[in-house]
PDB file of N, CA and C in Angstrom:
ATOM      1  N   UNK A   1      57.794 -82.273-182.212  1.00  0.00           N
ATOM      2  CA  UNK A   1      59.132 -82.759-181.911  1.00  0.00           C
ATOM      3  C   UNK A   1      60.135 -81.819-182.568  1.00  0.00           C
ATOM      4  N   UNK A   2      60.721 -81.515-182.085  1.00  0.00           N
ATOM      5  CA  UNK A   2      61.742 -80.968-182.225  1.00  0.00           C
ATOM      6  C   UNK A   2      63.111 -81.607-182.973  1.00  0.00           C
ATOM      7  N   UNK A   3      64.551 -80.995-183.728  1.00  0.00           N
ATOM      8  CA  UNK A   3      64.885 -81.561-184.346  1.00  0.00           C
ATOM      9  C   UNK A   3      65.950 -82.190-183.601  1.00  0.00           C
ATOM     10  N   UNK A   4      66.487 -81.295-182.301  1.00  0.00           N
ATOM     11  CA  UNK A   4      67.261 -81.934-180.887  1.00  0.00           C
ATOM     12  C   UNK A   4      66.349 -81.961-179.983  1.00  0.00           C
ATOM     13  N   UNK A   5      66.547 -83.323-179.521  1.00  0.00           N
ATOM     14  CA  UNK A   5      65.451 -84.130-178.205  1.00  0.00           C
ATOM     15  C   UNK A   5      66.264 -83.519-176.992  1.00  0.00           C
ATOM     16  N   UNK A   6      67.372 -82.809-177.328  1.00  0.00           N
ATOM     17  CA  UNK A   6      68.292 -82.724-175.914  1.00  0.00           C
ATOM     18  C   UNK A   6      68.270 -81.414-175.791  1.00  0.00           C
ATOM     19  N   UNK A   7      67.510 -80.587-176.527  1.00  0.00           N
ATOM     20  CA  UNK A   7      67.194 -78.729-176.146  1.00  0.00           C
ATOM     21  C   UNK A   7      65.818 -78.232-176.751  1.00  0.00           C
ATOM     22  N   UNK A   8      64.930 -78.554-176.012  1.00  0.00           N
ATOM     23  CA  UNK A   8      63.596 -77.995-176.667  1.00  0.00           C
ATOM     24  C   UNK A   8      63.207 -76.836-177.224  1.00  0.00           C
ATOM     25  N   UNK A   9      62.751 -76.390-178.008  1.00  0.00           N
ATOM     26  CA  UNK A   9      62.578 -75.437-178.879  1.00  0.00           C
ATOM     27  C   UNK A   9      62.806 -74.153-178.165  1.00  0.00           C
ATOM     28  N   UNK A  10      63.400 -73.360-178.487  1.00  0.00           N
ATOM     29  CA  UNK A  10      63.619 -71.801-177.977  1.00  0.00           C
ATOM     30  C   UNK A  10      64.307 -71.650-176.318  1.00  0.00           C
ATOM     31  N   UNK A  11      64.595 -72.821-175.673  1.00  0.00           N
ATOM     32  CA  UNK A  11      65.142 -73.171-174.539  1.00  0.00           C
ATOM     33  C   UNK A  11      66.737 -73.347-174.685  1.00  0.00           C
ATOM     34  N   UNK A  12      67.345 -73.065-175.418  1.00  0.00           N
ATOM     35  CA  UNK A  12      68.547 -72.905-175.760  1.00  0.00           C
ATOM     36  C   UNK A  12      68.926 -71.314-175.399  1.00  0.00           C
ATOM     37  N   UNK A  13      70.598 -71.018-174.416  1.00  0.00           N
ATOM     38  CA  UNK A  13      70.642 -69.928-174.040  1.00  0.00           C
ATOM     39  C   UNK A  13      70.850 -68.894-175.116  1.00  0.00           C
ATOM     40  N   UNK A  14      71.483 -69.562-176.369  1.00  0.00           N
ATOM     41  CA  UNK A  14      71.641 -68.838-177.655  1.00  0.00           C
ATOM     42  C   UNK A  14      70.470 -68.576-178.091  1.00  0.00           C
ATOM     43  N   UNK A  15      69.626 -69.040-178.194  1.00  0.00           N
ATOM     44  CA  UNK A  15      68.603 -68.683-178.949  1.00  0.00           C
ATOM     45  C   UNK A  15      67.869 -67.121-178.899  1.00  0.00           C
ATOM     46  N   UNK A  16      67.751 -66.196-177.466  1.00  0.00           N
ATOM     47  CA  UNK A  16      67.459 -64.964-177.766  1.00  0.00           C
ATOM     48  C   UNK A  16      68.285 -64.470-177.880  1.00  0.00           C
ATOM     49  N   UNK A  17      69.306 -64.517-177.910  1.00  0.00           N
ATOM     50  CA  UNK A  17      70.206 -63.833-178.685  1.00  0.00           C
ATOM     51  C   UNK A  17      70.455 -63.453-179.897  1.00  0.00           C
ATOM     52  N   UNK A  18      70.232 -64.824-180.801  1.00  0.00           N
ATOM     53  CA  UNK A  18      70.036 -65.077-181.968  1.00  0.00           C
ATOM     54  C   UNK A  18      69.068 -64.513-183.095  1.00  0.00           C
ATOM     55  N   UNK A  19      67.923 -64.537-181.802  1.00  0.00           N
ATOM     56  CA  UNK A  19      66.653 -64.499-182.278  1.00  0.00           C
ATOM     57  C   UNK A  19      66.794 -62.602-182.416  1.00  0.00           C
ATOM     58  N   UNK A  20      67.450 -61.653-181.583  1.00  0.00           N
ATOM     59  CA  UNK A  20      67.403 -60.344-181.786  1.00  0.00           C
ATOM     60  C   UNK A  20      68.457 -59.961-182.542  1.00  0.00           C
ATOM     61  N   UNK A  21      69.527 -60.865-183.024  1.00  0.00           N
ATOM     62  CA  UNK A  21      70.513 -60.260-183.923  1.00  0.00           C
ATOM     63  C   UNK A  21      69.953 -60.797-185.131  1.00  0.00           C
ATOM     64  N   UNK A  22      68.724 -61.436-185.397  1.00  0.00           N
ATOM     65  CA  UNK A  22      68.535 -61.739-186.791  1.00  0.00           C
ATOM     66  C   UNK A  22      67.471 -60.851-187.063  1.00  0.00           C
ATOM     67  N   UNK A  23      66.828 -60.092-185.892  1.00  0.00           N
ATOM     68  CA  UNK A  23      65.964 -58.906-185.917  1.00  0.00           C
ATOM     69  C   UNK A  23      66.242 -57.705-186.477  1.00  0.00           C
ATOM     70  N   UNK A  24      67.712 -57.261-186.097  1.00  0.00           N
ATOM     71  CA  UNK A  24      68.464 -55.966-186.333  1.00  0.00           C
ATOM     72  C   UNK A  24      69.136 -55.945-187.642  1.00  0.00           C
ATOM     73  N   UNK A  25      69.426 -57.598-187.824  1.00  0.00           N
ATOM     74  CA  UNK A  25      70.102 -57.393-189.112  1.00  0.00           C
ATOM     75  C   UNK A  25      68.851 -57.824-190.295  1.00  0.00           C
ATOM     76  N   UNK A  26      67.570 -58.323-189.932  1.00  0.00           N
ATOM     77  CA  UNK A  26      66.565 -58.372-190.937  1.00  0.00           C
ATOM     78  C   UNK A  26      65.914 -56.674-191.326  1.00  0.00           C
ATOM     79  N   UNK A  27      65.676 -55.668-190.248  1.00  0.00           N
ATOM     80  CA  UNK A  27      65.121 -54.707-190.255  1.00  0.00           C
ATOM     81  C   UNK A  27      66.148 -53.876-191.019  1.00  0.00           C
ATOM     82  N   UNK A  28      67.645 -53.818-190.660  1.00  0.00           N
ATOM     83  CA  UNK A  28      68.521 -52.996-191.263  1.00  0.00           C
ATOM     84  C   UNK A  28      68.390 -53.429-193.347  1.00  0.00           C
ATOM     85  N   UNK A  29      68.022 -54.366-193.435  1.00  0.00           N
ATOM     86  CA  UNK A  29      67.764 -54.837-194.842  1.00  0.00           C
ATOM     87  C   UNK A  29      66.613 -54.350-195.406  1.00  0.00           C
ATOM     88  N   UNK A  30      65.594 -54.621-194.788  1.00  0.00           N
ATOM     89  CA  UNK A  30      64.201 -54.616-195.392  1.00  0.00           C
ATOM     90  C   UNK A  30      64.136 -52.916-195.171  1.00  0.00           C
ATOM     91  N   UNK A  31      64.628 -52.360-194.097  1.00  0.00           N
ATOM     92  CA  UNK A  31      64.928 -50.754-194.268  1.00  0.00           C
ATOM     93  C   UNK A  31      65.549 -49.989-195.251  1.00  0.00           C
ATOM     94  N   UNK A  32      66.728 -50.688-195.521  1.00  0.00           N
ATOM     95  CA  UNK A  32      68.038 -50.535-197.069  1.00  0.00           C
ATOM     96  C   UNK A  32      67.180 -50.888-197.889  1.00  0.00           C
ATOM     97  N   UNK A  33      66.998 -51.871-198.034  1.00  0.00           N
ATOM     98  CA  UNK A  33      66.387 -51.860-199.548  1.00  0.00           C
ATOM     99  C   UNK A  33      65.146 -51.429-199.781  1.00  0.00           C
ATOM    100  N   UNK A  34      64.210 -50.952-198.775  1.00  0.00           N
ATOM    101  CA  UNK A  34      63.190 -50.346-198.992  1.00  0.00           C
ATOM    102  C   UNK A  34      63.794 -48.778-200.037  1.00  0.00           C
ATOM    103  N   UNK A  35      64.489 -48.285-198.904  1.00  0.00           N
ATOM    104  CA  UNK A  35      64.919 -46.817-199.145  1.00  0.00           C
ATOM    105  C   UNK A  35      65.772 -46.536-200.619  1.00  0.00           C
ATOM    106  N   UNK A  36      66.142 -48.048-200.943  1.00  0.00           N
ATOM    107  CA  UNK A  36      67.150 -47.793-202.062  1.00  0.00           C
ATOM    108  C   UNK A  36      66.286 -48.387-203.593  1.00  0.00           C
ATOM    109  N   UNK A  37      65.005 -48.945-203.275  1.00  0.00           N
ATOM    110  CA  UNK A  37      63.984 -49.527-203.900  1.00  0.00           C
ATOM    111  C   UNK A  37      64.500 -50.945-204.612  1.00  0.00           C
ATOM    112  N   UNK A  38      65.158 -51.787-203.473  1.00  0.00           N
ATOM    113  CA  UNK A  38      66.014 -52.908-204.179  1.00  0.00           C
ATOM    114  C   UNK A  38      64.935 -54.391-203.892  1.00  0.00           C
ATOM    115  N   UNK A  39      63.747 -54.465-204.614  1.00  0.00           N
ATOM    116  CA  UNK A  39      63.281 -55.357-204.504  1.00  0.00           C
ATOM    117  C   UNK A  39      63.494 -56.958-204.559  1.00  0.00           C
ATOM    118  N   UNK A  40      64.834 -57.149-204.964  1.00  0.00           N
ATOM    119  CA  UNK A  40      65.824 -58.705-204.642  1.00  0.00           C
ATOM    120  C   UNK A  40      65.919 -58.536-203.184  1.00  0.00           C
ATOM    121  N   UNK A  41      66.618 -57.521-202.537  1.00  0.00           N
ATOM    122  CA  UNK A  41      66.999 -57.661-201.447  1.00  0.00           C
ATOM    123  C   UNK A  41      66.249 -57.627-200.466  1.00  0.00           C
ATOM    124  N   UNK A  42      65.626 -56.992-200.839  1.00  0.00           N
ATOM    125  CA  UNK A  42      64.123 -57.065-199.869  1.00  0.00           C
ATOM    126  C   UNK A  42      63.834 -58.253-199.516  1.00  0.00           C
ATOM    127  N   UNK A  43      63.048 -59.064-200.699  1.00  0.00           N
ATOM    128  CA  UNK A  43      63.033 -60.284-200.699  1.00  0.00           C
ATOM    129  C   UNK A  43      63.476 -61.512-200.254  1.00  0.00           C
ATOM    130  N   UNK A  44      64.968 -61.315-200.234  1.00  0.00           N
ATOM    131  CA  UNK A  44      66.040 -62.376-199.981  1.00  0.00           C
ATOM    132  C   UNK A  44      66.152 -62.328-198.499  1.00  0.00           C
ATOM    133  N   UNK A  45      66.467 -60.999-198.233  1.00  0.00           N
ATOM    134  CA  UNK A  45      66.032 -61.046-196.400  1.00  0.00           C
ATOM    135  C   UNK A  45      64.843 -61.525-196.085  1.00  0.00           C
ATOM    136  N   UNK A  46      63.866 -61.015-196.544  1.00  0.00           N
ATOM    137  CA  UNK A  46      62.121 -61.805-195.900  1.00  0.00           C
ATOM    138  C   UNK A  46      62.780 -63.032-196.485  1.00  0.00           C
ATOM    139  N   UNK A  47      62.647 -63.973-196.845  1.00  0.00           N
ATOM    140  CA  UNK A  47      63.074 -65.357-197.179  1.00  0.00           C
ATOM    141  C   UNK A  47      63.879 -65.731-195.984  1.00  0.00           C
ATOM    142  N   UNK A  48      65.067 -65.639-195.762  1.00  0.00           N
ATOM    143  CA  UNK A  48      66.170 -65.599-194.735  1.00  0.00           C
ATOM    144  C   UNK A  48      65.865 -65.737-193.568  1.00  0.00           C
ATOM    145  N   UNK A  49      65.162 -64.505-193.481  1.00  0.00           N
ATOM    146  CA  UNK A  49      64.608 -64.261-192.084  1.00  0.00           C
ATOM    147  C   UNK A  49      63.597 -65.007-191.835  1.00  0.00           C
ATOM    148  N   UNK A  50      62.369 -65.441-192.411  1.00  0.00           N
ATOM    149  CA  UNK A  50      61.282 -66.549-192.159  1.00  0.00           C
ATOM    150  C   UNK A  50      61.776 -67.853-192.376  1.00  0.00           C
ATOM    151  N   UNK A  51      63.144 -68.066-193.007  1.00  0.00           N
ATOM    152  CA  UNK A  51      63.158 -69.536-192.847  1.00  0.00           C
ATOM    153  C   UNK A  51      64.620 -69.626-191.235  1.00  0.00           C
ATOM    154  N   UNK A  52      64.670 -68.787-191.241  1.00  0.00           N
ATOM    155  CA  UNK A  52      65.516 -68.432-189.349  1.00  0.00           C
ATOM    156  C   UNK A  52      64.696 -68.814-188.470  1.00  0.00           C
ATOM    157  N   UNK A  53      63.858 -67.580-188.489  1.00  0.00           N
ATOM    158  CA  UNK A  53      62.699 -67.709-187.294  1.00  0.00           C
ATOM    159  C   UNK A  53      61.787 -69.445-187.329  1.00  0.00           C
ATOM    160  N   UNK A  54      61.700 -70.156-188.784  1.00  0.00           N
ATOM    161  CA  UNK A  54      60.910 -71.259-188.663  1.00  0.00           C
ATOM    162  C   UNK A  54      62.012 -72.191-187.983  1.00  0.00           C
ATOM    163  N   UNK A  55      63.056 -72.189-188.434  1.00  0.00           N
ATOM    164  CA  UNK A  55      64.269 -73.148-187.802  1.00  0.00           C
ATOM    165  C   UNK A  55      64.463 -72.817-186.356  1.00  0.00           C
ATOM    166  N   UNK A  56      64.014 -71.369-185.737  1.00  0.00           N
ATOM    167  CA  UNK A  56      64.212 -71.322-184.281  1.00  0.00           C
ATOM    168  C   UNK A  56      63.201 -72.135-183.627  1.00  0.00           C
ATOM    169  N   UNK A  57      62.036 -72.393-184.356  1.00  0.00           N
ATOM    170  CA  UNK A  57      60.863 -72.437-183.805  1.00  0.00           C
ATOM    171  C   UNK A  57      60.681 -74.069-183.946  1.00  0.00           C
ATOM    172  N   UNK A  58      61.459 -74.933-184.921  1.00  0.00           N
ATOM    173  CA  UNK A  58      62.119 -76.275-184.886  1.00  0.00           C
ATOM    174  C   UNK A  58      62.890 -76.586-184.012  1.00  0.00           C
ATOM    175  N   UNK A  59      64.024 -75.788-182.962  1.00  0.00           N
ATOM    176  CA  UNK A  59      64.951 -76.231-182.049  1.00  0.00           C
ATOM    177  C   UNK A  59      66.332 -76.686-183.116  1.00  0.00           C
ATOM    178  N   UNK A  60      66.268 -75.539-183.931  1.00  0.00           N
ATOM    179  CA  UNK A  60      67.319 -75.642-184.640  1.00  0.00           C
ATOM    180  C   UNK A  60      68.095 -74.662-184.851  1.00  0.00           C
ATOM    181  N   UNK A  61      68.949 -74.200-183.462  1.00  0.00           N
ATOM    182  CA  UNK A  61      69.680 -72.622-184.153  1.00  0.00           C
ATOM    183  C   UNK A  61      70.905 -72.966-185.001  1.00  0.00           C
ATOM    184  N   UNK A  62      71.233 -73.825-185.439  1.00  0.00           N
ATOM    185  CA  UNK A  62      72.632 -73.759-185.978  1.00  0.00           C
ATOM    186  C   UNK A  62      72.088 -73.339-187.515  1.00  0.00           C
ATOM    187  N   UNK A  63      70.805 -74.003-188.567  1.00  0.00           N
ATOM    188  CA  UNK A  63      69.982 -73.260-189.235  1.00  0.00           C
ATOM    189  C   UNK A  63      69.990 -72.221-189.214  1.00  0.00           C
ATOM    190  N   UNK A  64      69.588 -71.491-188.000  1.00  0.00           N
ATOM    191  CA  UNK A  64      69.064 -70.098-188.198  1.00  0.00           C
ATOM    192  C   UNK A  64      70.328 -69.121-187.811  1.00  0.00           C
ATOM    193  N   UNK A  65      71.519 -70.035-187.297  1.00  0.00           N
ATOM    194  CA  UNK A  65      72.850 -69.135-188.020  1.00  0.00           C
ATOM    195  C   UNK A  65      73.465 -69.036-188.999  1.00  0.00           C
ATOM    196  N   UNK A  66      72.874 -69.760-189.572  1.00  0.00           N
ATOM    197  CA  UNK A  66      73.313 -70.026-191.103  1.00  0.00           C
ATOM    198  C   UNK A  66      72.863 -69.010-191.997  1.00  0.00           C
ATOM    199  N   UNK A  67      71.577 -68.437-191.712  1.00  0.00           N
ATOM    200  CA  UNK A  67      70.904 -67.284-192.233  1.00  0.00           C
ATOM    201  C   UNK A  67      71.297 -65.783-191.916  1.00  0.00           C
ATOM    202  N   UNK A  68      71.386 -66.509-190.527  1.00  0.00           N
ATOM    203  CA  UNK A  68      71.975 -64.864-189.795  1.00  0.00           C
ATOM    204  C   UNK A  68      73.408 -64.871-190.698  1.00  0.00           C
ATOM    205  N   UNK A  69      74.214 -65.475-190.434  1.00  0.00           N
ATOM    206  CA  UNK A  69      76.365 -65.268-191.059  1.00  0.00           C
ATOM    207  C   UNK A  69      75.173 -64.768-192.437  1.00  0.00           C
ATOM    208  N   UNK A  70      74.366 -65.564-193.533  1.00  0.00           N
ATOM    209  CA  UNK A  70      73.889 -64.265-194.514  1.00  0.00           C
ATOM    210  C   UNK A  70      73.657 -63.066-194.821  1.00  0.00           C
ATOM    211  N   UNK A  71      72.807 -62.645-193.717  1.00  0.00           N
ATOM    212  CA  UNK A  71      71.843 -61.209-193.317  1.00  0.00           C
ATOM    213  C   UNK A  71      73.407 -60.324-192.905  1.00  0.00           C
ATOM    214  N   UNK A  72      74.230 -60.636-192.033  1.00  0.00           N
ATOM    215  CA  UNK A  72      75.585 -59.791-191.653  1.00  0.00           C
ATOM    216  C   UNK A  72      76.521 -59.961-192.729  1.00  0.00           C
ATOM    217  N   UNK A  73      76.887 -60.912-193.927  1.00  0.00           N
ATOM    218  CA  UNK A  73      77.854 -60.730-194.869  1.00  0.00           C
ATOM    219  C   UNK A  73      77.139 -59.830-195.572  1.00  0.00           C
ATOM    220  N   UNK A  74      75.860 -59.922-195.878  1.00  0.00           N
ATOM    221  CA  UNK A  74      74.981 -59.167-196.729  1.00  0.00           C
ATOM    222  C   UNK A  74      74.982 -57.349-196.451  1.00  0.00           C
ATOM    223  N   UNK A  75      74.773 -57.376-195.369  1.00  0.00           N
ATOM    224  CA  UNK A  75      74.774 -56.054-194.624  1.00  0.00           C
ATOM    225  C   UNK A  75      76.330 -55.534-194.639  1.00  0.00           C
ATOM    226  N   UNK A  76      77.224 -56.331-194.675  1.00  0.00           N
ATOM    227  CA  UNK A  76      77.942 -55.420-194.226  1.00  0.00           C
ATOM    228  C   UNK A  76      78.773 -54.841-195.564  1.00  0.00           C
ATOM    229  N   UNK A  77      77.792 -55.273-196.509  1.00  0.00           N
ATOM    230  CA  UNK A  77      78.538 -54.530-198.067  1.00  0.00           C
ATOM    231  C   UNK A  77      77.649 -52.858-198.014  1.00  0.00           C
ATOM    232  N   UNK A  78      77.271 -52.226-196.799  1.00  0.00           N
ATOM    233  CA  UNK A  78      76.349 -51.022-196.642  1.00  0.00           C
ATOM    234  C   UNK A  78      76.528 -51.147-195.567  1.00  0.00           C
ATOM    235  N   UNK A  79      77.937 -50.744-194.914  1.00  0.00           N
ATOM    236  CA  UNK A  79      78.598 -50.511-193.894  1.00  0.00           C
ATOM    237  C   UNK A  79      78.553 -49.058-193.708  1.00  0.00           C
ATOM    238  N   UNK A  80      78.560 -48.002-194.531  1.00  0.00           N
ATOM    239  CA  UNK A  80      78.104 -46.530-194.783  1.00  0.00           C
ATOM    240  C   UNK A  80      76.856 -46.130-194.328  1.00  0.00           C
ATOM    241  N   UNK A  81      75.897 -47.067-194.238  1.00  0.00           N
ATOM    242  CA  UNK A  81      74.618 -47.010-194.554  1.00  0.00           C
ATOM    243  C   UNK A  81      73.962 -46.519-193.447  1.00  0.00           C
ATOM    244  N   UNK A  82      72.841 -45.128-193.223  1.00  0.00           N
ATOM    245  CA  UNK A  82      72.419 -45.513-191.820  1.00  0.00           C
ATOM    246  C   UNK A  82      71.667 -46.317-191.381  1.00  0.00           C
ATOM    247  N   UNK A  83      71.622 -46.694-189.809  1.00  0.00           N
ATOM    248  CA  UNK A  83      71.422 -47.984-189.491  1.00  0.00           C
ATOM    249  C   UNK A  83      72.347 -48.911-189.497  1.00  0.00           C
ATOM    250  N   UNK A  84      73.209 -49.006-189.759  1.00  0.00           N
ATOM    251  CA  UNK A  84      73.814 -50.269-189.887  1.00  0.00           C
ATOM    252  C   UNK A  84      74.155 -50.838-188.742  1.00  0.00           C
ATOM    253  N   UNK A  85      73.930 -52.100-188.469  1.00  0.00           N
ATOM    254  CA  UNK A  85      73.999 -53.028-186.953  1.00  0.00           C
ATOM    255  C   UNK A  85      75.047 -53.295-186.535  1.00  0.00           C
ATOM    256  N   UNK A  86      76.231 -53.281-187.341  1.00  0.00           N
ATOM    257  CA  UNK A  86      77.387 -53.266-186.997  1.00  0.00           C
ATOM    258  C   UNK A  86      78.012 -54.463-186.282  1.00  0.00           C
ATOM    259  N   UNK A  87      79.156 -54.676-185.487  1.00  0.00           N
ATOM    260  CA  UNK A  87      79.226 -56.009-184.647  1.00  0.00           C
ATOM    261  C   UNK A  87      78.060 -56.520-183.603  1.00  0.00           C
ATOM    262  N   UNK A  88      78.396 -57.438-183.786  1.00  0.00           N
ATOM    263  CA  UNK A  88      76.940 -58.262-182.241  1.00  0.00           C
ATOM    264  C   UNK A  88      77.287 -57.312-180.992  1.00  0.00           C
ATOM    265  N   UNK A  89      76.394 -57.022-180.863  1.00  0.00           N
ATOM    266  CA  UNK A  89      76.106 -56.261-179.510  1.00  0.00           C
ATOM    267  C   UNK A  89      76.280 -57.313-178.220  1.00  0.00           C
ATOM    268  N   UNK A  90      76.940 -57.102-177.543  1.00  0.00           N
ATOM    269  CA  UNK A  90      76.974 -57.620-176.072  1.00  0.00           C
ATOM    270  C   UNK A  90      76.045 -57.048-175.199  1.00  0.00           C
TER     271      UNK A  90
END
């Protein structure tokens, strides 16, 4: 069961959307802080990002925007940075 009876899990039109901007902005992290050897941040994204993807996988994106607005305030203090994901892609 899902946590809305009125949009079944991953059947929401937001949801791949969601689901690839929390991709770009998880990889742009776990890439940064690999390269910069920042093992918090590393971390805090894998955290973020697995409790996103478990909330997508509940029928819960407003959760897993809650993580994402993280992963993009987070990112965008390494706005210099290469890679950086920059605004949501249309």
């Amino acid at each position: 069961m899902t946590k809305s009876d009125d949009i079944p899990a991953g059947e929401s039109p937001a949801v791949p959307e969601l689901r690839a901007d929390l991709e770009r902005y998880f990889a742009f992290l776990r890439d940064f802080s690999t390269e910069g050897r920042d093992p918090v941040l590393s971390r805090m994204a894998g955290y973020a990002y697995g409790y996103a993807m478990a909330k997508l996988e509940d029928g819960d994106p407003a959760a897993a925007a809650k993580q994402l607005a993280w992963m993009v305030s987070r990112s965008s203090q390494y706005q210099d940075a290469a890679g950086y994901p920059g605004a949501r892609q249309s």
